[in-house]
PDB file of N, CA and C in Angstrom:
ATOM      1  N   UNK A   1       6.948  15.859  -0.795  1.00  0.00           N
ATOM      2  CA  UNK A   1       6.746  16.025  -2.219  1.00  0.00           C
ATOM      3  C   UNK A   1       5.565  15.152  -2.649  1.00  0.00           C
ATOM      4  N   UNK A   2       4.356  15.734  -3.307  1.00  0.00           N
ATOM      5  CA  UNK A   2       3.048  14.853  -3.749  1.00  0.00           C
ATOM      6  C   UNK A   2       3.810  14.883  -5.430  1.00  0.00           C
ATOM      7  N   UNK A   3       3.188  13.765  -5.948  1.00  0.00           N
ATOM      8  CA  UNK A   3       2.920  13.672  -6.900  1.00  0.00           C
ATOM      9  C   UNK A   3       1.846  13.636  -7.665  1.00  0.00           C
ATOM     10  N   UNK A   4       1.656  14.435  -8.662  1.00  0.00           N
ATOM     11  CA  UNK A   4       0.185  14.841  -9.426  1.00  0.00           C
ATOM     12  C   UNK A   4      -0.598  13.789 -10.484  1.00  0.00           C
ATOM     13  N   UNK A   5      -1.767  13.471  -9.499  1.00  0.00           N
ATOM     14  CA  UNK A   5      -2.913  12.303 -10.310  1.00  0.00           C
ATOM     15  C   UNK A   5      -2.495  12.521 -11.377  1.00  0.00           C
ATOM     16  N   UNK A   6      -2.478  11.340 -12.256  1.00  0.00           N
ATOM     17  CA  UNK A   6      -2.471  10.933 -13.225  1.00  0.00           C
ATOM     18  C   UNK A   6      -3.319   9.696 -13.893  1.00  0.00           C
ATOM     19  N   UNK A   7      -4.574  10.188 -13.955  1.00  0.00           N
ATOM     20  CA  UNK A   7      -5.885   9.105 -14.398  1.00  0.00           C
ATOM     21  C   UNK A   7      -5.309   8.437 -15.709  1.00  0.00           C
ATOM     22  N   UNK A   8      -5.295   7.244 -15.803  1.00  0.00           N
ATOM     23  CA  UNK A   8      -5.446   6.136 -17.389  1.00  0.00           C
ATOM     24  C   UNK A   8      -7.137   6.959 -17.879  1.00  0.00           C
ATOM     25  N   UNK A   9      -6.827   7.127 -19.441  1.00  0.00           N
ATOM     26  CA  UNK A   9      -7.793   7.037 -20.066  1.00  0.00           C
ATOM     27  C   UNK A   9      -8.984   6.144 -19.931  1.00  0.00           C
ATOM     28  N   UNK A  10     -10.235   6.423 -19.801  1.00  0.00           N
ATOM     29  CA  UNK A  10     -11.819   6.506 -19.609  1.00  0.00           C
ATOM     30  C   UNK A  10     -11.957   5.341 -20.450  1.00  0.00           C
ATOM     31  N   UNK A  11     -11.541   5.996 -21.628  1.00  0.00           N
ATOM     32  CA  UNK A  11     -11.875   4.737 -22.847  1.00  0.00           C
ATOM     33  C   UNK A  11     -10.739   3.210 -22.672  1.00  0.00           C
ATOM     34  N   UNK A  12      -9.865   3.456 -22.148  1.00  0.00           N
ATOM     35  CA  UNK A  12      -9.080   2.170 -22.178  1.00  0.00           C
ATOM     36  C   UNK A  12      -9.840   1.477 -20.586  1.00  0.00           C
ATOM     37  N   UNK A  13     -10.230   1.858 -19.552  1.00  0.00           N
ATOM     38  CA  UNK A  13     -10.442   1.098 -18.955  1.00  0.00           C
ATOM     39  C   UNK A  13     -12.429   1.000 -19.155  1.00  0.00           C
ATOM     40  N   UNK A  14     -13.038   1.621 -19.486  1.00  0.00           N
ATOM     41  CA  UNK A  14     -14.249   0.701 -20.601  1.00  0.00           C
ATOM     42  C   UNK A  14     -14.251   0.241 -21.695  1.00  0.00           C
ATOM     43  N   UNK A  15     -12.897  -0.238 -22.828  1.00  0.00           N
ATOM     44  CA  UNK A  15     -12.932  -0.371 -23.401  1.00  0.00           C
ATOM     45  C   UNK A  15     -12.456  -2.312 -23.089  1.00  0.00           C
ATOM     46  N   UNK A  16     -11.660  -2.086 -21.879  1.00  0.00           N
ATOM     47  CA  UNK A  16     -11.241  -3.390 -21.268  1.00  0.00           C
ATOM     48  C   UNK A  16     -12.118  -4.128 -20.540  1.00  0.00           C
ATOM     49  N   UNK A  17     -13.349  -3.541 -19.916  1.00  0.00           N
ATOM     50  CA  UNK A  17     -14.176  -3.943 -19.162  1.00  0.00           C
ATOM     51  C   UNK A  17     -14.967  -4.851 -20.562  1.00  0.00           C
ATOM     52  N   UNK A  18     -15.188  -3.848 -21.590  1.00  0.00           N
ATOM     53  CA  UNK A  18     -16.381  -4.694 -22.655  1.00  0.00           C
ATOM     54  C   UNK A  18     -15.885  -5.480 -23.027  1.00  0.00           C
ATOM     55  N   UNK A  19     -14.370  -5.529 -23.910  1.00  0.00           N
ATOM     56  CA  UNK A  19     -13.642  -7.236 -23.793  1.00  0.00           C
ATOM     57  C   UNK A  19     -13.789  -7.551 -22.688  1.00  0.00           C
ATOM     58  N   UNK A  20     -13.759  -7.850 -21.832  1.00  0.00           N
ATOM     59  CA  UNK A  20     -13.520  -9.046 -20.757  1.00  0.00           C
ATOM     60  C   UNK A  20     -14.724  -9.102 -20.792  1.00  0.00           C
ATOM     61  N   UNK A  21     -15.783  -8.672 -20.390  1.00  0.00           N
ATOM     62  CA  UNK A  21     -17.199  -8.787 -20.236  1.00  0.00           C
ATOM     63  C   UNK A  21     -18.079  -8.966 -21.278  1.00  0.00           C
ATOM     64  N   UNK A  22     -17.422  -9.525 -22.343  1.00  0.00           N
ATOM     65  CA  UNK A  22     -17.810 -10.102 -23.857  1.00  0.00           C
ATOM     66  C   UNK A  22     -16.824 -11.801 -23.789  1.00  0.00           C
ATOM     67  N   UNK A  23     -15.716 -11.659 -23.575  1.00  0.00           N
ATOM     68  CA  UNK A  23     -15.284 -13.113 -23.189  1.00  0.00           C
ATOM     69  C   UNK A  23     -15.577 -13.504 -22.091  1.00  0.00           C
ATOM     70  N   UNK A  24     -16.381 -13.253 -21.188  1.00  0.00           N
ATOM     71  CA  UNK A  24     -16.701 -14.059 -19.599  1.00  0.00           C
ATOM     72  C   UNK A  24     -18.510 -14.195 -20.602  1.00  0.00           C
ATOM     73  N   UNK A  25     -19.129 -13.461 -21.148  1.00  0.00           N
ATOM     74  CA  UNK A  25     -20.343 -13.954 -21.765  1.00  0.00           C
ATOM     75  C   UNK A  25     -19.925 -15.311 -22.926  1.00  0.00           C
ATOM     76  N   UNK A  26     -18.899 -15.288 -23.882  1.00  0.00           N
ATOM     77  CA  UNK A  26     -18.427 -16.066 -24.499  1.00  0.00           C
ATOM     78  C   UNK A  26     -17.894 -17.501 -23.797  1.00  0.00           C
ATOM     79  N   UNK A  27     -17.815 -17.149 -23.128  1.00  0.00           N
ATOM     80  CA  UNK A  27     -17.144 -18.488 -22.384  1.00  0.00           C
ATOM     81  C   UNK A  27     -18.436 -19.255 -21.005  1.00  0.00           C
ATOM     82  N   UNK A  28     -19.011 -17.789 -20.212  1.00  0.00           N
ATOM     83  CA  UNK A  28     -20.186 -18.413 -19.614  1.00  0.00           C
ATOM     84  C   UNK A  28     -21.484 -18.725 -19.926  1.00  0.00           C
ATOM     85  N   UNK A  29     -22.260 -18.234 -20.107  1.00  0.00           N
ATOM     86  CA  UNK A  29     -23.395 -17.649 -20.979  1.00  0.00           C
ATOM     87  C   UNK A  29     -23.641 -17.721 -21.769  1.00  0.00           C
ATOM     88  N   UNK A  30     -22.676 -17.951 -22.636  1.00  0.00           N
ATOM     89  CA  UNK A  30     -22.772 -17.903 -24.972  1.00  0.00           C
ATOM     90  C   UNK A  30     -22.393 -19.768 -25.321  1.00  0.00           C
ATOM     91  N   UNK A  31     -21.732 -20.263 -24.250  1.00  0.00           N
ATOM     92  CA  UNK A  31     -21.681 -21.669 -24.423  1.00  0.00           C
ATOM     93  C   UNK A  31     -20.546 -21.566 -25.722  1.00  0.00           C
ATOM     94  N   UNK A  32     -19.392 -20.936 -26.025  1.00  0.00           N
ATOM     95  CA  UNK A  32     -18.205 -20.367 -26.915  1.00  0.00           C
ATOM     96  C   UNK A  32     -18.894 -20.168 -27.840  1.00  0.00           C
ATOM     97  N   UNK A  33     -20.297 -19.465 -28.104  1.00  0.00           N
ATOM     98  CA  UNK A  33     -20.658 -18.270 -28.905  1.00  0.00           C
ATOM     99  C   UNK A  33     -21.633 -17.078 -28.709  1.00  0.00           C
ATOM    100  N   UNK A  34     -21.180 -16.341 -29.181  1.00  0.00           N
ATOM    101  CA  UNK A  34     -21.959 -14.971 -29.013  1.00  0.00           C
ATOM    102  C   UNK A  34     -23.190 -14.993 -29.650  1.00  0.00           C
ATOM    103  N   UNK A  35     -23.555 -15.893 -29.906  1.00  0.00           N
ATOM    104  CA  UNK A  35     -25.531 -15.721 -30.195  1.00  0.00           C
ATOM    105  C   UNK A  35     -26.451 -15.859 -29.389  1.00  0.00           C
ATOM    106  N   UNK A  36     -27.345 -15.424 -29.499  1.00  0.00           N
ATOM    107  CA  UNK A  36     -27.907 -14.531 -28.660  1.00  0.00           C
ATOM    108  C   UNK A  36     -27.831 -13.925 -27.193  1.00  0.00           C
ATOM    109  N   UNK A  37     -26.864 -12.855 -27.622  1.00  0.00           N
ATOM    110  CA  UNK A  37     -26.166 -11.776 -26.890  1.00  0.00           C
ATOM    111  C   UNK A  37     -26.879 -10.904 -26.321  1.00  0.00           C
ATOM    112  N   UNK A  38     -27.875 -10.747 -27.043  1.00  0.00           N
ATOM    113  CA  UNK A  38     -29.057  -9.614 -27.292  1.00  0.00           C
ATOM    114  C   UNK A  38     -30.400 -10.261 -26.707  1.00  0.00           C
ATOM    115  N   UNK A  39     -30.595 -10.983 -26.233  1.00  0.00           N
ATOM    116  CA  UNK A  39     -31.787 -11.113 -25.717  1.00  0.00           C
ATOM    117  C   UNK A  39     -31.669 -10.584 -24.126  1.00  0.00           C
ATOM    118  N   UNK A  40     -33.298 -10.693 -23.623  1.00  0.00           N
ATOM    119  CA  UNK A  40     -32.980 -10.436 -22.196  1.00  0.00           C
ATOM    120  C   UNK A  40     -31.945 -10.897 -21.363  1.00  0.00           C
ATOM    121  N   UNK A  41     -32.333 -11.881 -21.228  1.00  0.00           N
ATOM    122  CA  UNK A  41     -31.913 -12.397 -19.949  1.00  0.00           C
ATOM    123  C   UNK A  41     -29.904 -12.342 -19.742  1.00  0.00           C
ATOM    124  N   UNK A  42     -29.608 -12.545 -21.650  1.00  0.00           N
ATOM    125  CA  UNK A  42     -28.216 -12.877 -21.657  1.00  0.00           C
ATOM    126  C   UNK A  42     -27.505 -11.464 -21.521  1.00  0.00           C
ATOM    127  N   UNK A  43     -28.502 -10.465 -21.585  1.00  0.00           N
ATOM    128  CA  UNK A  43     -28.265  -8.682 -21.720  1.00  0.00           C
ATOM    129  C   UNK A  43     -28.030  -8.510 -20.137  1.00  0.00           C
ATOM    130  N   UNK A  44     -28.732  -9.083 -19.524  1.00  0.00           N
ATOM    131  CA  UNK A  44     -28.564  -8.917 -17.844  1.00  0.00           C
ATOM    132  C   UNK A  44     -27.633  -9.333 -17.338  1.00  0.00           C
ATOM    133  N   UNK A  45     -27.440 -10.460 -17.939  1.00  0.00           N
ATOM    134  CA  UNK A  45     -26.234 -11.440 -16.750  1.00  0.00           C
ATOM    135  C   UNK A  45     -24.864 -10.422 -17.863  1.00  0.00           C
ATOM    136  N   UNK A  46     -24.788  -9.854 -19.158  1.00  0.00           N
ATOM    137  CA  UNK A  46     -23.450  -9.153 -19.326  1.00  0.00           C
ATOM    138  C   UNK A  46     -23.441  -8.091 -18.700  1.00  0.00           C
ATOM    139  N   UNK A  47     -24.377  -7.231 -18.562  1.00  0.00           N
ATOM    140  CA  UNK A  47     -24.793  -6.113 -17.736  1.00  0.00           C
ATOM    141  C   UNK A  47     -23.690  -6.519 -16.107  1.00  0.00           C
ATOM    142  N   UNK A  48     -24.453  -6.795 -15.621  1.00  0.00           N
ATOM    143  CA  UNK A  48     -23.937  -7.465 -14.704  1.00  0.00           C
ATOM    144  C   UNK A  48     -22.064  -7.968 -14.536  1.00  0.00           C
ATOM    145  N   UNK A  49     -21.899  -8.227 -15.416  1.00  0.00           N
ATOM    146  CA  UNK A  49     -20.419  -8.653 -15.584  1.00  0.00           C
ATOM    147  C   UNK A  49     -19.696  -7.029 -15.718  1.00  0.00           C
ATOM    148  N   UNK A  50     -20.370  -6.378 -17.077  1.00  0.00           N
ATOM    149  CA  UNK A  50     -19.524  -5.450 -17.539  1.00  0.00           C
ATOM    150  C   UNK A  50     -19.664  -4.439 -16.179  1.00  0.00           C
ATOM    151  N   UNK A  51     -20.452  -3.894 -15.208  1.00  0.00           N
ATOM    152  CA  UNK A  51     -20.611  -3.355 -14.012  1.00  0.00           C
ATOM    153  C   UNK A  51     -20.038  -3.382 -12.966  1.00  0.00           C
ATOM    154  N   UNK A  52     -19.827  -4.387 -12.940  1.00  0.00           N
ATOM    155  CA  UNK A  52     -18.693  -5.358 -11.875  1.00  0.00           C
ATOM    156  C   UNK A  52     -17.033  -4.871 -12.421  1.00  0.00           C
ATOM    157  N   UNK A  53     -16.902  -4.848 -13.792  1.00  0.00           N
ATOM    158  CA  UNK A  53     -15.078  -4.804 -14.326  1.00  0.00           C
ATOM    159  C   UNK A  53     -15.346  -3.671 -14.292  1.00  0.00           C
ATOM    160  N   UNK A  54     -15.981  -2.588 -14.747  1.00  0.00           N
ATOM    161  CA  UNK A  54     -16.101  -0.871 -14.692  1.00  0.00           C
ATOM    162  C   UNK A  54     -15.941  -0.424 -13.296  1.00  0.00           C
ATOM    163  N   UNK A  55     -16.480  -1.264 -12.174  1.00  0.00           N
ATOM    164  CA  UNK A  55     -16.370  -0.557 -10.490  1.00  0.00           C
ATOM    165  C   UNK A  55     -15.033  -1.591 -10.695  1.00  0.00           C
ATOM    166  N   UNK A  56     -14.124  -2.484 -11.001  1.00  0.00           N
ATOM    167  CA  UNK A  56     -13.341  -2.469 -10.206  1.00  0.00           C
ATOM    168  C   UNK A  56     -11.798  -1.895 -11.407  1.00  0.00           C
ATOM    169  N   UNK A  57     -12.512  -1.652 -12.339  1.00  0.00           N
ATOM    170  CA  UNK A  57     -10.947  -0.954 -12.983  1.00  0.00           C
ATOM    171  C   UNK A  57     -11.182   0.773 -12.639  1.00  0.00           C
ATOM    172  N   UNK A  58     -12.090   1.279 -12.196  1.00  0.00           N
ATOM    173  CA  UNK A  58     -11.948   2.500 -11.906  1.00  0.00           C
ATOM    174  C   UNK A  58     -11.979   2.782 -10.601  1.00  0.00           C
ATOM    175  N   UNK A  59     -12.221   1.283  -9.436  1.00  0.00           N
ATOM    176  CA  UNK A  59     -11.030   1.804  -8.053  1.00  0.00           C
ATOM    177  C   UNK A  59      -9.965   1.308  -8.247  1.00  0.00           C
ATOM    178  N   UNK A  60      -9.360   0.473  -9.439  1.00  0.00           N
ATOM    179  CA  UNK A  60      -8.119   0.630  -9.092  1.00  0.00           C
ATOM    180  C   UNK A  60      -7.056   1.664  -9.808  1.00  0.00           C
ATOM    181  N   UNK A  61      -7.667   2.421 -10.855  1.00  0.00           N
ATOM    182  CA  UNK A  61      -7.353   3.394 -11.637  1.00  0.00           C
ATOM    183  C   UNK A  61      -7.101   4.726 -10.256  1.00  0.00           C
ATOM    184  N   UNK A  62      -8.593   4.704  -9.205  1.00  0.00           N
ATOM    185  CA  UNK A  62      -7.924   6.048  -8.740  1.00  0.00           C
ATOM    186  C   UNK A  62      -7.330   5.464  -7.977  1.00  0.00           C
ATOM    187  N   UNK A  63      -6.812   4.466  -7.625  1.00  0.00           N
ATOM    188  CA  UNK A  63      -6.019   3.699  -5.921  1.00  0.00           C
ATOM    189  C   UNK A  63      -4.796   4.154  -6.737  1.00  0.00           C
ATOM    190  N   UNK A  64      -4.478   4.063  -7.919  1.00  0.00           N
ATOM    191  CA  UNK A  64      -2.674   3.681  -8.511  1.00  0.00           C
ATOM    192  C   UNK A  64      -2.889   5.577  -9.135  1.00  0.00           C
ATOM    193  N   UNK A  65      -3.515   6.121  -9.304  1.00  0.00           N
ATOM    194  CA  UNK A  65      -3.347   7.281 -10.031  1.00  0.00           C
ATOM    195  C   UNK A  65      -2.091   8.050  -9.891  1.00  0.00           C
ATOM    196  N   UNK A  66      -1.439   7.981  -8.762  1.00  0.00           N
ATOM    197  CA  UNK A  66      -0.113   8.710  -8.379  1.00  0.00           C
ATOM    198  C   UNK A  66       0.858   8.443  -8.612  1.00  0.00           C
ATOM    199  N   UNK A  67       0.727   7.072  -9.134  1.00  0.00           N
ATOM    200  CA  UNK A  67       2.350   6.334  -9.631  1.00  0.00           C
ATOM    201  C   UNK A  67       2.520   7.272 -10.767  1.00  0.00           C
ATOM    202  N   UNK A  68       3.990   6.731 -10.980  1.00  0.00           N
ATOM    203  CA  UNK A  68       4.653   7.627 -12.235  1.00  0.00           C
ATOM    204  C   UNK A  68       3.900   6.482 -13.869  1.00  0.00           C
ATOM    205  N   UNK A  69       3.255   7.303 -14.325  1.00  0.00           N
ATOM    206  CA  UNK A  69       2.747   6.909 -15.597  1.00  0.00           C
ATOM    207  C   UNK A  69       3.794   6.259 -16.572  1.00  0.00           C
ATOM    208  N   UNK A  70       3.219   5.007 -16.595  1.00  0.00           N
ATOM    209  CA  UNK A  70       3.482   4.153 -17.900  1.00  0.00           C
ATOM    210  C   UNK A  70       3.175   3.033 -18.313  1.00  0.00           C
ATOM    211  N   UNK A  71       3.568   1.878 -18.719  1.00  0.00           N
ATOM    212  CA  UNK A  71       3.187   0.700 -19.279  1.00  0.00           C
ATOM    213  C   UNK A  71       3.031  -0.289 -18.111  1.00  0.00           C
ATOM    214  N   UNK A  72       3.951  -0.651 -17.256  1.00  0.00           N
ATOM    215  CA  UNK A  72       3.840  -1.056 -16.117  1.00  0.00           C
ATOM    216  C   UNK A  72       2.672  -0.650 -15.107  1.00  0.00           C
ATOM    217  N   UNK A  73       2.714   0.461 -15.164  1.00  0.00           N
ATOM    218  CA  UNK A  73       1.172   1.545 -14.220  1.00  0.00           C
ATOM    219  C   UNK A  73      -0.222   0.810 -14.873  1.00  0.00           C
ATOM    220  N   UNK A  74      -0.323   0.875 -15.951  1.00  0.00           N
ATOM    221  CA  UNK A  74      -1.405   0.441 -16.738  1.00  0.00           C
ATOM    222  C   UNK A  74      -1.451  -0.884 -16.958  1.00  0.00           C
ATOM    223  N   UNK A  75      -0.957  -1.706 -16.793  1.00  0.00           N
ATOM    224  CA  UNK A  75      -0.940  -3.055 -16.471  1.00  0.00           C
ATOM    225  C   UNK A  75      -1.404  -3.549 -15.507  1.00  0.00           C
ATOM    226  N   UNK A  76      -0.473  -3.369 -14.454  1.00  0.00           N
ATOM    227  CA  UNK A  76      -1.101  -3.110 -13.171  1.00  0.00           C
ATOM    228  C   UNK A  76      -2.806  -2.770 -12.669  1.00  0.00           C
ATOM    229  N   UNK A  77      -2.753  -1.772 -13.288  1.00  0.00           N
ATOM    230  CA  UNK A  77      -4.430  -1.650 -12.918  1.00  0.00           C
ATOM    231  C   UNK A  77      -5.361  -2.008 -13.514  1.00  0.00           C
ATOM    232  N   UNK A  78      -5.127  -2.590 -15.214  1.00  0.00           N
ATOM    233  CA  UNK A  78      -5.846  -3.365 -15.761  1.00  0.00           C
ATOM    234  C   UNK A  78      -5.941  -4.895 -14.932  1.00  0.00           C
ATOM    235  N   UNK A  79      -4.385  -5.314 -14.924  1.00  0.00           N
ATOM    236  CA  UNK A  79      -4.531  -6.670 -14.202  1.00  0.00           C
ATOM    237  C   UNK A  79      -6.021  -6.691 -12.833  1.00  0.00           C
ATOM    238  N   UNK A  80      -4.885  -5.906 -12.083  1.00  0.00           N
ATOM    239  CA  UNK A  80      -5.426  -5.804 -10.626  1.00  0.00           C
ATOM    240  C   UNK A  80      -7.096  -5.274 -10.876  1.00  0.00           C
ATOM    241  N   UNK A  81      -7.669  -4.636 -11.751  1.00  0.00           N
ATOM    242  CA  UNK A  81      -8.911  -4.132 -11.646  1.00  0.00           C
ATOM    243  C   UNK A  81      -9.480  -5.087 -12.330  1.00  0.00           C
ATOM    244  N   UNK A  82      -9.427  -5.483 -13.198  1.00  0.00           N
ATOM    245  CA  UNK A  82     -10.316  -7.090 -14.077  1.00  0.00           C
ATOM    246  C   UNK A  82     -10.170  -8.135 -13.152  1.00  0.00           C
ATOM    247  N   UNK A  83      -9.637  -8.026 -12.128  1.00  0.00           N
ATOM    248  CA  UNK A  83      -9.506  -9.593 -11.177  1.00  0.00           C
ATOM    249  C   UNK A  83     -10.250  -8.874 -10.155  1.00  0.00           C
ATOM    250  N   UNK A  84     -10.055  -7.360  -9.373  1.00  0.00           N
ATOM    251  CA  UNK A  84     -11.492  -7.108  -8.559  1.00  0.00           C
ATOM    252  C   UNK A  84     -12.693  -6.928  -9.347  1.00  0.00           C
ATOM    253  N   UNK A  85     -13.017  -6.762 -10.626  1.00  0.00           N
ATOM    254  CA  UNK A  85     -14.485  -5.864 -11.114  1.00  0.00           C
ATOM    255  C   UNK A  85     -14.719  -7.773 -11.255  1.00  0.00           C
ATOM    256  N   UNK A  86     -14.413  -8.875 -11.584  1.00  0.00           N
ATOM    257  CA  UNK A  86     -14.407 -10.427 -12.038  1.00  0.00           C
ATOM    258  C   UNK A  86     -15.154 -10.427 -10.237  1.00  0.00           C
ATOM    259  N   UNK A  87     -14.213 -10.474  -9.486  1.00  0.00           N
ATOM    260  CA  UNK A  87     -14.936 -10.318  -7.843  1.00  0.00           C
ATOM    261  C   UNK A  87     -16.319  -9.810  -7.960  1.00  0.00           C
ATOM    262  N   UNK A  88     -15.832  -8.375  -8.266  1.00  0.00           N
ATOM    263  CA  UNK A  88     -17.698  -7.381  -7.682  1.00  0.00           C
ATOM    264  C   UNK A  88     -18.561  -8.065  -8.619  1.00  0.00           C
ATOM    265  N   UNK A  89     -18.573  -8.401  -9.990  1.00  0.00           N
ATOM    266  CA  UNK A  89     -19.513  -8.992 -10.504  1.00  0.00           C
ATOM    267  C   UNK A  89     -19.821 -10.365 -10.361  1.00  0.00           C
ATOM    268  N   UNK A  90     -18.692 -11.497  -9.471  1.00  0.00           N
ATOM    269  CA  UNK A  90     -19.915 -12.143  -8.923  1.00  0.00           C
ATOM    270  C   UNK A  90     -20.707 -12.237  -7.599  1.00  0.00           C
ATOM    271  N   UNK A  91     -19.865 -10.591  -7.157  1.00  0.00           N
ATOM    272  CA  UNK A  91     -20.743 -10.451  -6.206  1.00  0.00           C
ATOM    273  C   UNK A  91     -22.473 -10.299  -6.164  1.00  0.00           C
ATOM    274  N   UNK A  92     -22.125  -9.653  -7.429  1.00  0.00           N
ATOM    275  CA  UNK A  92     -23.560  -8.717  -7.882  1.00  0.00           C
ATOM    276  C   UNK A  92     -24.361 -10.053  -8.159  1.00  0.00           C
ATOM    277  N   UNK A  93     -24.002 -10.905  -8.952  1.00  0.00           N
ATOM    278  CA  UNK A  93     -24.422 -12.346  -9.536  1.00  0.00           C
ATOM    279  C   UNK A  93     -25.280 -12.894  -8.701  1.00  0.00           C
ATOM    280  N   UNK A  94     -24.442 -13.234  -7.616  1.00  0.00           N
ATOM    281  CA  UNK A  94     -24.719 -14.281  -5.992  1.00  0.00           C
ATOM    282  C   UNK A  94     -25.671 -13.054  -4.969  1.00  0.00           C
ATOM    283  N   UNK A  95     -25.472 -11.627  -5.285  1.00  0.00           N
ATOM    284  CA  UNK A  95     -26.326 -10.889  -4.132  1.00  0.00           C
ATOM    285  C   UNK A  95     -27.723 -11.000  -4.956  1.00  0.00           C
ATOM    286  N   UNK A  96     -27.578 -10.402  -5.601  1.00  0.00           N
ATOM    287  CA  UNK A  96     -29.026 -10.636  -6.776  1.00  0.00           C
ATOM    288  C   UNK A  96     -30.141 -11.890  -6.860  1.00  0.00           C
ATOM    289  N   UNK A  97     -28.949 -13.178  -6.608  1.00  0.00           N
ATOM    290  CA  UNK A  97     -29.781 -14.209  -6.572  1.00  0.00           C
ATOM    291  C   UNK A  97     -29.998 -14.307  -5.062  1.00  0.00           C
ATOM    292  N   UNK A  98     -29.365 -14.275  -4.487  1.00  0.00           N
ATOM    293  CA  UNK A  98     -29.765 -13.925  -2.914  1.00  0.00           C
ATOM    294  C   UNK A  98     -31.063 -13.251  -2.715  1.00  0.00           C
ATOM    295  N   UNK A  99     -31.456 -11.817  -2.935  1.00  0.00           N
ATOM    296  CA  UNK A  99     -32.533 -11.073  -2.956  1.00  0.00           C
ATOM    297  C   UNK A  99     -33.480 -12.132  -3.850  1.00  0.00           C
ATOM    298  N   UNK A 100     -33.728 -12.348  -5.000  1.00  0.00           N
ATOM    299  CA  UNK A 100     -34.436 -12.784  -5.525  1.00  0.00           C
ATOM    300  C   UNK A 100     -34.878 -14.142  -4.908  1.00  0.00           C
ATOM    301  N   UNK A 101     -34.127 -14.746  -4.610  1.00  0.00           N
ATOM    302  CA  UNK A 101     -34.509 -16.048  -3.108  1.00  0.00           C
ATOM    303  C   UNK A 101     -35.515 -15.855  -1.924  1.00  0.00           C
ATOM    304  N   UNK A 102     -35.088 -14.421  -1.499  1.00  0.00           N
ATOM    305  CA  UNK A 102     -35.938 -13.814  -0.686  1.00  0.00           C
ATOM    306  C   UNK A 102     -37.013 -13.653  -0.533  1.00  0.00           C
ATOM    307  N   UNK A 103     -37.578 -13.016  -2.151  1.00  0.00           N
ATOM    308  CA  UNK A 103     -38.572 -12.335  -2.658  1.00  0.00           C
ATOM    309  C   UNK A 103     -39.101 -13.389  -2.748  1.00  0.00           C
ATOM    310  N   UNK A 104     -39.216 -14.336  -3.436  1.00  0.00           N
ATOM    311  CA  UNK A 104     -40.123 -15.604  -4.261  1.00  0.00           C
ATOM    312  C   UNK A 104     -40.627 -16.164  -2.649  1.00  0.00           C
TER     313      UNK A 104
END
């Protein structure tokens, strides 16, 4: 017996990535404020963050898709995907500065 995918909404897991990736700028980057959010450099390093929580709440969205849908399901993959996309983005962070080490 399969049970039939059942994707979490698009908008709840980018909508969770931009909070978290607005409080990891607030807390890293913003020095506990959001001014200047908008310039280059601080546009890159959120870039960067919010990229990182988007690849990891949408592998863990399709890894759990088969469970039986509900509050628990969606927890779960919010938890579990904001603690890998927190991973991939400082992967991206540390590979980036890696390459750029290279280059110079």
């Amino acid at each position: 017996m399969t049970t039939i995918a059942r994707p979490l909404p698009t908008i709840i897991l980018l909508g969770t990535a931009l909070l978290f990736s607005l409080f990891l700028y607030f807390v890293d980057e913003g020095r506990y404020s959001l001014e200047g959010l908008l310039t280059g450099g601080n546009m890159i390093a959120m870039t960067i963050y919010f990229v990182g929580l988007v690849l990891g709440l949408f592998i863990m969205a399709r890894v759990f898709a088969t469970l039986a849908a509900g509050p628990g399901r969606t927890a779960l993959i919010l938890c579990l995907g904001t603690a890998l996309g927190f991973v991939l983005g400082l992967i991206l962070i540390l590979g980036s500065g890696f390459v750029w080490s290279l280059v110079a």
